[in-house]
Protein backbone atom coordinates (compact mmCIF):
# COMPACT_ATOMS: atom_id res chain seq x y z
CA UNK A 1 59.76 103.24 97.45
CA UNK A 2 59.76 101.35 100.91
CA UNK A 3 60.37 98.12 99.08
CA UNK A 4 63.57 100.03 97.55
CA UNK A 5 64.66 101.21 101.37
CA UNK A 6 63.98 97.87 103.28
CA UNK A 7 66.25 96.11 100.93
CA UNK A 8 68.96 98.79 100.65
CA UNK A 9 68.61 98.49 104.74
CA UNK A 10 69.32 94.72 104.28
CA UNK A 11 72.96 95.30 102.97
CA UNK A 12 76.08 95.04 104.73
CA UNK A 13 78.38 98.24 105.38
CA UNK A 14 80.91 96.53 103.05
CA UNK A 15 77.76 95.45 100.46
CA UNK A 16 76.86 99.54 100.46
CA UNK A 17 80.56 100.53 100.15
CA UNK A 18 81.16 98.23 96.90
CA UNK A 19 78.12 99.66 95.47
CA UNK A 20 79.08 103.67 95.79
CA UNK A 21 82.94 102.74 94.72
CA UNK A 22 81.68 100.63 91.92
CA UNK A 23 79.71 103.73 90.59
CA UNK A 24 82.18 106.18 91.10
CA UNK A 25 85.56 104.90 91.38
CA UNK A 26 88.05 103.25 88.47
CA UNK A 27 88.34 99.74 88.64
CA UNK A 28 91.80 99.33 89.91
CA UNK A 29 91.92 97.40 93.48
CA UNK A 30 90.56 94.30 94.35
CA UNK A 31 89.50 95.52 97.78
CA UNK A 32 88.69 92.76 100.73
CA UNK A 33 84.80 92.83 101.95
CA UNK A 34 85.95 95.37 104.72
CA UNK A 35 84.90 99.04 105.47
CA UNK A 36 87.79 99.94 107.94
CA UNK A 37 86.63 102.89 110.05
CA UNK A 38 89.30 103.43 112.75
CA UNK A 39 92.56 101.54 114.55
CA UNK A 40 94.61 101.56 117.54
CA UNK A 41 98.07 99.81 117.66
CA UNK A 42 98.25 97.36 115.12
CA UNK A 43 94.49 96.64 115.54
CA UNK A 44 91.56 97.96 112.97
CA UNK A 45 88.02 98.50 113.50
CA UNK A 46 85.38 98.49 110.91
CA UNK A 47 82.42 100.40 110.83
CA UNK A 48 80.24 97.84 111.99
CA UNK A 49 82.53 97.54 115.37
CA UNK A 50 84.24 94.26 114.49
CA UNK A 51 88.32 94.28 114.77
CA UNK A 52 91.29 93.08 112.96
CA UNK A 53 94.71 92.16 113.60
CA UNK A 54 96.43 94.26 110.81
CA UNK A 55 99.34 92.20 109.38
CA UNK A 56 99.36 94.67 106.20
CA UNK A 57 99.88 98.19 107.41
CA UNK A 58 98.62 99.77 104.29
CA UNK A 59 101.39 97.88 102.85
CA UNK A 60 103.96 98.81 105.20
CA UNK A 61 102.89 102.04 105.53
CA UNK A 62 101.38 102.54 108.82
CA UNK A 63 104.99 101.82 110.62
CA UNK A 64 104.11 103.46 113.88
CA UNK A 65 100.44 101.52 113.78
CA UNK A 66 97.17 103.36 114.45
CA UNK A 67 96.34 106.37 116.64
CA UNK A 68 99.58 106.58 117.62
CA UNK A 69 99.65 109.53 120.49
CA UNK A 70 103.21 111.13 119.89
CA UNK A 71 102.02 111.00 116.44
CA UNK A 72 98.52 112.40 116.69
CA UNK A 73 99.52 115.36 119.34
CA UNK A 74 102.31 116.54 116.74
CA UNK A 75 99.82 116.65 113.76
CA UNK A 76 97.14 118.33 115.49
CA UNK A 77 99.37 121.21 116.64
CA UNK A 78 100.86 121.44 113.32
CA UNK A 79 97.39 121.70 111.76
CA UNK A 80 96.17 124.33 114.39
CA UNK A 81 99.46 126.63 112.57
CA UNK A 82 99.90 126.06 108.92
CA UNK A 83 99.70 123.05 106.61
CA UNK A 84 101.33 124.00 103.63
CA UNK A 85 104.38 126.56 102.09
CA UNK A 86 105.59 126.63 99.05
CA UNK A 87 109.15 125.62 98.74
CA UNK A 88 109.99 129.13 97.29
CA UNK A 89 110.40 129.26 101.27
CA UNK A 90 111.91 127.55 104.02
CA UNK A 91 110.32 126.12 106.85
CA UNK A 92 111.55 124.66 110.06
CA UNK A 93 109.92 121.45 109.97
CA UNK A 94 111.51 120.63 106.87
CA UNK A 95 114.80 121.52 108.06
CA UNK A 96 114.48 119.51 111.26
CA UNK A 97 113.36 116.63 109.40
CA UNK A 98 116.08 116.61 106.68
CA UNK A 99 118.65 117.13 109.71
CA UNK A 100 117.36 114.05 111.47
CA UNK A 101 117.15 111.82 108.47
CA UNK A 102 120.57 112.35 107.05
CA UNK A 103 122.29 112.37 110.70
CA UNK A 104 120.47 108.66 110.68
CA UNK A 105 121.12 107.30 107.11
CA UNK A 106 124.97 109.00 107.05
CA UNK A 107 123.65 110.33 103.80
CA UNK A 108 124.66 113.73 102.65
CA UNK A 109 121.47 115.46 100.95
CA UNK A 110 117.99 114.93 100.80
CA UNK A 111 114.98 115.81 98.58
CA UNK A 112 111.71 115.33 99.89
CA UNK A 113 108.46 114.23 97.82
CA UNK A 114 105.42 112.64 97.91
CA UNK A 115 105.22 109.02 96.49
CA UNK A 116 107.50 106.44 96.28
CA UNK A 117 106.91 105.69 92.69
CA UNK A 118 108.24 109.72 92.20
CA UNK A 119 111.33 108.87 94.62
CA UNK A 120 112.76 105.87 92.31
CA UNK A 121 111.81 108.24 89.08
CA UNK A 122 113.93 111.29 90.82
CA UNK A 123 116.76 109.05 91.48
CA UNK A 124 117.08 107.60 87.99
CA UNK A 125 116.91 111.19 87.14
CA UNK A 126 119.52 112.10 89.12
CA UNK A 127 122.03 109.20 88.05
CA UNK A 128 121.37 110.33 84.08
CA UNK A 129 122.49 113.61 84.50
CA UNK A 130 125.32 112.69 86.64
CA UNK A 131 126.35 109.88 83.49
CA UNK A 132 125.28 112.59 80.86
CA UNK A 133 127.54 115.73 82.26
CA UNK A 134 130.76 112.83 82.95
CA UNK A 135 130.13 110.49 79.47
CA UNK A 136 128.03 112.16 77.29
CA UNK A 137 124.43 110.98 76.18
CA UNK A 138 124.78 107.81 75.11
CA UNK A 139 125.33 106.35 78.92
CA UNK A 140 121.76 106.85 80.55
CA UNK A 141 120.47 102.88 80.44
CA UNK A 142 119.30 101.89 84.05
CA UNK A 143 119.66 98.52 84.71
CA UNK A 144 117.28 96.88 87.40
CA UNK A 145 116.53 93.18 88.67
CA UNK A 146 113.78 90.65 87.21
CA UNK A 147 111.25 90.53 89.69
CA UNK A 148 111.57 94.00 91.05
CA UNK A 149 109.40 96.52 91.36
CA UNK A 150 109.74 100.54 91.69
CA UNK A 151 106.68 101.65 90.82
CA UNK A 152 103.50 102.99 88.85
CA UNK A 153 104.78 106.27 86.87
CA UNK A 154 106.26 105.46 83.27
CA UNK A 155 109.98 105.49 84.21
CA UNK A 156 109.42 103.46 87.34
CA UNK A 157 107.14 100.91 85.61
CA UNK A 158 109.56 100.15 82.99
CA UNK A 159 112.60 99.71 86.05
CA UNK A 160 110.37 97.58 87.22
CA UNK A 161 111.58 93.79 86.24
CA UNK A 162 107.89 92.00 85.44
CA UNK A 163 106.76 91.84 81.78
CA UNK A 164 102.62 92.08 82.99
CA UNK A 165 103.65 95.46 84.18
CA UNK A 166 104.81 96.46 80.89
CA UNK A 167 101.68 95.49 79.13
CA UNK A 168 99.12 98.29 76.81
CA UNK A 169 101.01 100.93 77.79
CA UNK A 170 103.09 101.80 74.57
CA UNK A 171 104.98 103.67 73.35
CA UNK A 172 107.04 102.30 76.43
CA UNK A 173 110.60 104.65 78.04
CA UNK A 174 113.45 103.61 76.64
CA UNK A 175 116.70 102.87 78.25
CA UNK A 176 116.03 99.75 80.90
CA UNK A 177 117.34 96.29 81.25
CA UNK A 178 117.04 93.48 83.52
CA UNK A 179 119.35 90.96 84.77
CA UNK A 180 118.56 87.80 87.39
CA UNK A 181 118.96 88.64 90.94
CA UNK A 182 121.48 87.14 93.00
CA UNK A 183 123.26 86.10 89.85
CA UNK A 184 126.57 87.89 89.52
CA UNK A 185 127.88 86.01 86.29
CA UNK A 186 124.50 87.57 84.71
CA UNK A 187 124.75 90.89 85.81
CA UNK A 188 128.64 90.85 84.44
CA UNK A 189 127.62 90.07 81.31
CA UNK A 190 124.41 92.36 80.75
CA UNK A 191 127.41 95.27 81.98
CA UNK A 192 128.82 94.48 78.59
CA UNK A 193 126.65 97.03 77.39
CA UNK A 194 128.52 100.20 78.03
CA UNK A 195 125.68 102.47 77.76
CA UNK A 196 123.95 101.49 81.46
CA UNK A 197 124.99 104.21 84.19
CA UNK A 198 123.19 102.89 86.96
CA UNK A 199 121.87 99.86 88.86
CA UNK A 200 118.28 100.16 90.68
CA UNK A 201 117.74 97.15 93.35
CA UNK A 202 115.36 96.63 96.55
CA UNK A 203 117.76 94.86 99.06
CA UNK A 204 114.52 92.90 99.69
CA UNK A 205 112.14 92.25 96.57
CA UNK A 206 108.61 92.92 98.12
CA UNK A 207 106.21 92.83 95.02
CA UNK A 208 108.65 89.92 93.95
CA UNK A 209 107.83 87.92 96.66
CA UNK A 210 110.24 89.03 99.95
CA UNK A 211 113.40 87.63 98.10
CA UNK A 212 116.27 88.99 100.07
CA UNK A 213 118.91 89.55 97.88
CA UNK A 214 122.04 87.71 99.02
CA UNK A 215 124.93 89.42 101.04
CA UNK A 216 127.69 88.46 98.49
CA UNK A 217 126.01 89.21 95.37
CA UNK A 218 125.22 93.05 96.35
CA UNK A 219 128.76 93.49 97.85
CA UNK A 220 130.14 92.31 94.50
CA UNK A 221 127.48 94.23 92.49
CA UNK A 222 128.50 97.53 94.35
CA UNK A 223 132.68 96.52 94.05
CA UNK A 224 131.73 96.40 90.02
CA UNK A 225 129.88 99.33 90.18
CA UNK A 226 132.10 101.52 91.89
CA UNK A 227 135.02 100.23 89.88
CA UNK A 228 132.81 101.35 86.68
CA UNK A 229 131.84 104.42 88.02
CA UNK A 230 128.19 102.87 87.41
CA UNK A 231 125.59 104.79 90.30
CA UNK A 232 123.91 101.94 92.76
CA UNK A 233 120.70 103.42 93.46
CA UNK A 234 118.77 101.08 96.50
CA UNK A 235 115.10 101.06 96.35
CA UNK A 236 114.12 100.65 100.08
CA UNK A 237 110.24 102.25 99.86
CA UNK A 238 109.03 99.29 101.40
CA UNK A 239 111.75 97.31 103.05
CA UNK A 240 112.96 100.54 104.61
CA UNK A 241 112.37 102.99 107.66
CA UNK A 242 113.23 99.84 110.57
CA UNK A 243 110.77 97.57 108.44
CA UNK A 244 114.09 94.96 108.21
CA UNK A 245 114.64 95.34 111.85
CA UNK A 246 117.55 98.39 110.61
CA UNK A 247 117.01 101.82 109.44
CA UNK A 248 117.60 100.49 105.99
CA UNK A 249 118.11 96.97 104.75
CA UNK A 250 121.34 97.72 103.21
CA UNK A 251 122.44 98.10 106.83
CA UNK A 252 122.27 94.58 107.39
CA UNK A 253 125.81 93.91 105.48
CA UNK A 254 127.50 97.32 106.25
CA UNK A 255 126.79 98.78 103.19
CA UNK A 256 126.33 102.15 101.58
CA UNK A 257 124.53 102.95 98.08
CA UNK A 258 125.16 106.09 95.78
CA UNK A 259 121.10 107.09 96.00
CA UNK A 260 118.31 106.17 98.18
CA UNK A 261 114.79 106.06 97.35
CA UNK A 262 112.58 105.90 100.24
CA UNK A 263 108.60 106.52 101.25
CA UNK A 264 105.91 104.32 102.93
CA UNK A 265 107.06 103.98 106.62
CA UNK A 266 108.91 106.99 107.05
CA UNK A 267 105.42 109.15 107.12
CA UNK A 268 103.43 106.34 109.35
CA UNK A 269 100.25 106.93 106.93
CA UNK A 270 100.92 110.33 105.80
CA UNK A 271 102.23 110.68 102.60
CA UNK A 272 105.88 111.39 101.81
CA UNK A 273 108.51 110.05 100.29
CA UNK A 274 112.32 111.15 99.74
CA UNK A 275 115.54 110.80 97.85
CA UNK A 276 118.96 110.25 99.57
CA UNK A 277 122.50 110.87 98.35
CA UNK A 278 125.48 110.49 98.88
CA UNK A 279 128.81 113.21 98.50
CA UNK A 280 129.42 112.05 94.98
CA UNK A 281 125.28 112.63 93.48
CA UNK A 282 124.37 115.48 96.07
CA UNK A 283 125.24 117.75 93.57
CA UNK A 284 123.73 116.70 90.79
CA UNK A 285 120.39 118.54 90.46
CA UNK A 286 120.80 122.76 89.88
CA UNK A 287 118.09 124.80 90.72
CA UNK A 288 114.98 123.91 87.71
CA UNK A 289 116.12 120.38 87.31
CA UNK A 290 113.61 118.95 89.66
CA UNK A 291 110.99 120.19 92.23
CA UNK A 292 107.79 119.64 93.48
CA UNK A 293 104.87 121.43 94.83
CA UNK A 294 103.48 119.18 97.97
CA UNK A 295 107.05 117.67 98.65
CA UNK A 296 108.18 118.57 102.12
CA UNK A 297 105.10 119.68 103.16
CA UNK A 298 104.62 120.87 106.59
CA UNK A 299 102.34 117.77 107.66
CA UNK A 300 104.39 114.94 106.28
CA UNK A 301 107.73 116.75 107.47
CA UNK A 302 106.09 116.60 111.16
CA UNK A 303 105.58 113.13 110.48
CA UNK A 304 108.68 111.73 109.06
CA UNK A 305 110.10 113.86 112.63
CA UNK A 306 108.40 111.78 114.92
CA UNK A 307 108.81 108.29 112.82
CA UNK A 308 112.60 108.60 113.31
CA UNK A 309 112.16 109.82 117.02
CA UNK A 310 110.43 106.53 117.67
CA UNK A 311 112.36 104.11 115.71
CA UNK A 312 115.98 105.63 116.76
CA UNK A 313 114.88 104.95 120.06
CA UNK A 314 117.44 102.64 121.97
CA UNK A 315 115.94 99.11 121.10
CA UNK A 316 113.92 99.02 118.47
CA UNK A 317 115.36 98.09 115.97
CA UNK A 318 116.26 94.91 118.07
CA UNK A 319 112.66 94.52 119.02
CA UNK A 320 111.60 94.63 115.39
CA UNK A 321 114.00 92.13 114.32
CA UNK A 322 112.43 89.63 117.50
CA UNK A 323 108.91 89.57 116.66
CA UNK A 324 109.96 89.02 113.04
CA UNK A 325 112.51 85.73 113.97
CA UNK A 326 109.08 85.02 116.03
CA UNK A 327 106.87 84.91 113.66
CA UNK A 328 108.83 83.22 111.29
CA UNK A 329 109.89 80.30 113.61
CA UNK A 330 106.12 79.95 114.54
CA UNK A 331 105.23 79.02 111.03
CA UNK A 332 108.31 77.12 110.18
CA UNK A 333 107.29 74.76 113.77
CA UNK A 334 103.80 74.38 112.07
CA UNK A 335 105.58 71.74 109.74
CA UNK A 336 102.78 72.58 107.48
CA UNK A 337 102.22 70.73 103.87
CA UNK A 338 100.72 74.56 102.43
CA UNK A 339 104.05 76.20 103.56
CA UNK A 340 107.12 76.11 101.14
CA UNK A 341 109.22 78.27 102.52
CA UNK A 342 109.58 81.34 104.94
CA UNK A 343 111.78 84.16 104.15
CA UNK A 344 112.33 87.46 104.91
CA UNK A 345 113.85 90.12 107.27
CA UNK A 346 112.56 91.86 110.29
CA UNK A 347 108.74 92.54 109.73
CA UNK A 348 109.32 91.92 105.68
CA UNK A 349 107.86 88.22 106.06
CA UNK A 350 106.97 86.14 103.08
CA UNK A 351 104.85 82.63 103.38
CA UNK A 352 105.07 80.83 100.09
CA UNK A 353 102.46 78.40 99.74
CA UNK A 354 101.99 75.72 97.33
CA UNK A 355 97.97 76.59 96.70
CA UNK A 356 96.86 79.91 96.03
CA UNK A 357 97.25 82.37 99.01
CA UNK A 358 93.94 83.95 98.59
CA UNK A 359 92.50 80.69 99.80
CA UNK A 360 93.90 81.20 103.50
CA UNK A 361 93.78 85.13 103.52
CA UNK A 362 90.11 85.32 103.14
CA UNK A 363 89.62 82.58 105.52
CA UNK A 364 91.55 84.94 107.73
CA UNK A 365 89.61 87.98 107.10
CA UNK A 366 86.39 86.36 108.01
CA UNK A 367 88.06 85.94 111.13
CA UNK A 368 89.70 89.27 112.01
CA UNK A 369 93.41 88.82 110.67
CA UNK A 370 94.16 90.73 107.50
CA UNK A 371 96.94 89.57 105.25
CA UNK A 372 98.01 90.32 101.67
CA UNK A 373 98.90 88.32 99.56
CA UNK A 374 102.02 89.00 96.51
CA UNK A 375 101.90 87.21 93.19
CA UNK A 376 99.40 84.08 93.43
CA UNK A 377 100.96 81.86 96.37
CA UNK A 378 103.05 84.35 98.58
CA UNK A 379 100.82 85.25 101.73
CA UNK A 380 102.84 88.61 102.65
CA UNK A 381 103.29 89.89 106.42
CA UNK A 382 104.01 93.95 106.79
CA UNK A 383 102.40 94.68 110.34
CA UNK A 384 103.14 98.02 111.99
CA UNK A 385 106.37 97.86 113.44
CA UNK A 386 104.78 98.67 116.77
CA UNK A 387 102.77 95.45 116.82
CA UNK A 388 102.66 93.91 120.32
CA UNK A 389 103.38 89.91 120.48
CA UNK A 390 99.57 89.49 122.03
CA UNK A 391 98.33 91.12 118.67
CA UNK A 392 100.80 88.73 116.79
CA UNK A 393 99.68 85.71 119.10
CA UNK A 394 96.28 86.29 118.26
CA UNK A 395 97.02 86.68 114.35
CA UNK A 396 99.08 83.54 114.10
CA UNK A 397 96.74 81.35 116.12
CA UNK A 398 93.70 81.95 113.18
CA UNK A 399 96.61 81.30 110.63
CA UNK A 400 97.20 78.33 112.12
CA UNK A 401 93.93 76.95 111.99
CA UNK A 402 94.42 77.19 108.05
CA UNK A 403 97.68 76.59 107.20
């Protein structure tokens, strides 16, 4: 029995914590070798005291960064009160959090959930029954870009543009196709189909490899859409919430879409997520067409309140898109053979390699800088949007040494 101890004593925290999620937990992450126990800023520590620069965010997530103190008072006072109604009721911190959002976006109704994979579902809900009450039932295809993705539910899985995605999982939803991004002699010619009633995009394709779509093709996509009466629906759970260095990335080229999906950043780590419309799809849904029991709840309302508090503030949207231009000139000046190209927007960054990105982010991990990586060669940068350029300094100097 001491034989069994001294050896179980022997293991690292991370060893231990692969052994008790092995045994109890599906197989569905490929976690890194760390057991992250608490943060501050855009800094992690793990339980054995060592720290790391966070360049993921819980993939863009954690937008206001860790312990955040406007964030932490407000949650703890909300928790001392009440954490949850049922939305048979109202509650003020809904109601102030709705009123802040669509004062922001220039949106005209919300619904709040909880995931962003149920935000994209609810808006592709939202734009069949608009095309079903105007055209009938034969217009409800949704047409989405290759490369995308929206998402883990059924209906979001198949909007999502990858084939892998689709795999085992049959009988598969019907009524989805694809067409190449940022090809607008493509996309008129998959329209041919008169049955599709909406288009789903992210302005900036994160799983996809931060792709930025370009500025001409989504102002033509949206002319042909609104010319068609066909819904634009922009996907913005990750690129959104000041991620792109603007409240939304659509914002960039003075644009406006029909319905807005949004989640990850605009909770800073708690969960929420929310759909947006416009006058023409606000309303759509009656009363029994959609609803949820944890969306809006009290916890992630007072969250999404303080979120837009912080990144409405004068300048920071400005400050955003800085470090991002920094950190994306500071690789491009390494005039590295590994790097292919840089893209992205804001604190959306994207480092396409030409070996296999997993080589250089666990390099980085051993060292206290936490990437992710997307597809096989695409090392992916989402720090919190609060990151200070002394946390970024520190990050990009152990890049550096690999790229």
């Amino acid at each position: 029995m001491s034989n069994c101890n001294e050896t179980n004593l022997e293991k690292s925290s991370a060893e231990k914590a692969k052994e008790k999620w092995d045994k109890y937990f599906m197989n569905t992450y490929a976690q890194m070798p760390v057991v992250i126990d608490k943060g501050e800023g855009a800094t992690v520590v793990d339980v054995d005291g060592k720290k790391y620069i966070d360049f993921t965010s819980g993939y863009g997530a954690s937008s206001l960064g860790y312990n955040n103190e406007k964030l932490v008072k407000a949650l703890q006072e909300q928790v001392s009160k009440i954490t949850h109604v049922s939305n048979l009721f109202f509650s003020q911190s809904i109601i102030d959090a709705g009123e802040k959002l669509i004062k922001a976006s220039k949106m005209s109704k919300v619904f709040f959930i909880n995931s962003g994979s149920e935000a994209t579902e609810l808006a592709m809900k939202i734009a069949r029954k608009y095309s079903s009450q105007k055209y009938g039932e034969n217009r409800g295809t949704i047409l989405s870009l290759r490369d995308s993705f929206h998402g883990r539910t059924m209906m979001a899985l198949m909007a999502t543009g990858v084939d892998k995605y689709h795999k085992y999982f049959y009988p598969l939803p019907e009524g989805f196709k694809y067409t190449e991004k940022n090809n607008i002699e493509d996309f008129k010619k998959v329209l041919e189909d008169k049955s599709i009633c909406a288009v789903l995009m992210e302005p900036i394709q994160g799983e996809g490899g931060v792709h930025v779509l370009e500025e001409d093709y989504l102002k033509e996509v949206i002319k042909i859409c609104h010319d068609k009466d066909i819904l634009v629906i922009f996907d913005e759970v990750q690129c959104g919430i000041g991620r792109s260095g603007k409240l939304f990335a659509y914002n960039h080229y003075n644009l406006q879409p029909d319905i807005l999906a949004i989640a990850k950043g605009i909770g800073a780590g708690i969960p929420v997520s929310g759909v947006l419309t416009n006058e023409k799809t606000s309303s759509v849904l009656k009363p029994g067409d959609h609803g949820s029991t944890f969306g809006g709840n009290i916890l992630a309302m007072t969250a999404v309140s303080v979120v837009l508090d912080e990144i409405e503030a004068p300048g920071f949207y400005e400050e955003v898109e800085a470090k991002g231009k920094y950190i994306m000139n500071y690789i491009k000046n390494l005039n590295s053979e590994k790097v292919v190209e840089v893209r992205g927007k804001g604190l959306m960054i994207g480092v396409e390699l030409n070996i296999n990105a997993s080589d250089i982010i666990d390099k980085c991990v051993e060292d206290g800088v936490l990437f992710v990586k997307t597809g096989e060669n695409v090392i992916r940068m989402l720090p919190p949007l609060v990151i200070t350029y002394d946390e970024i300094n520190k990050g990009l100097e152990v890049l550096k040494k690999y790229l």
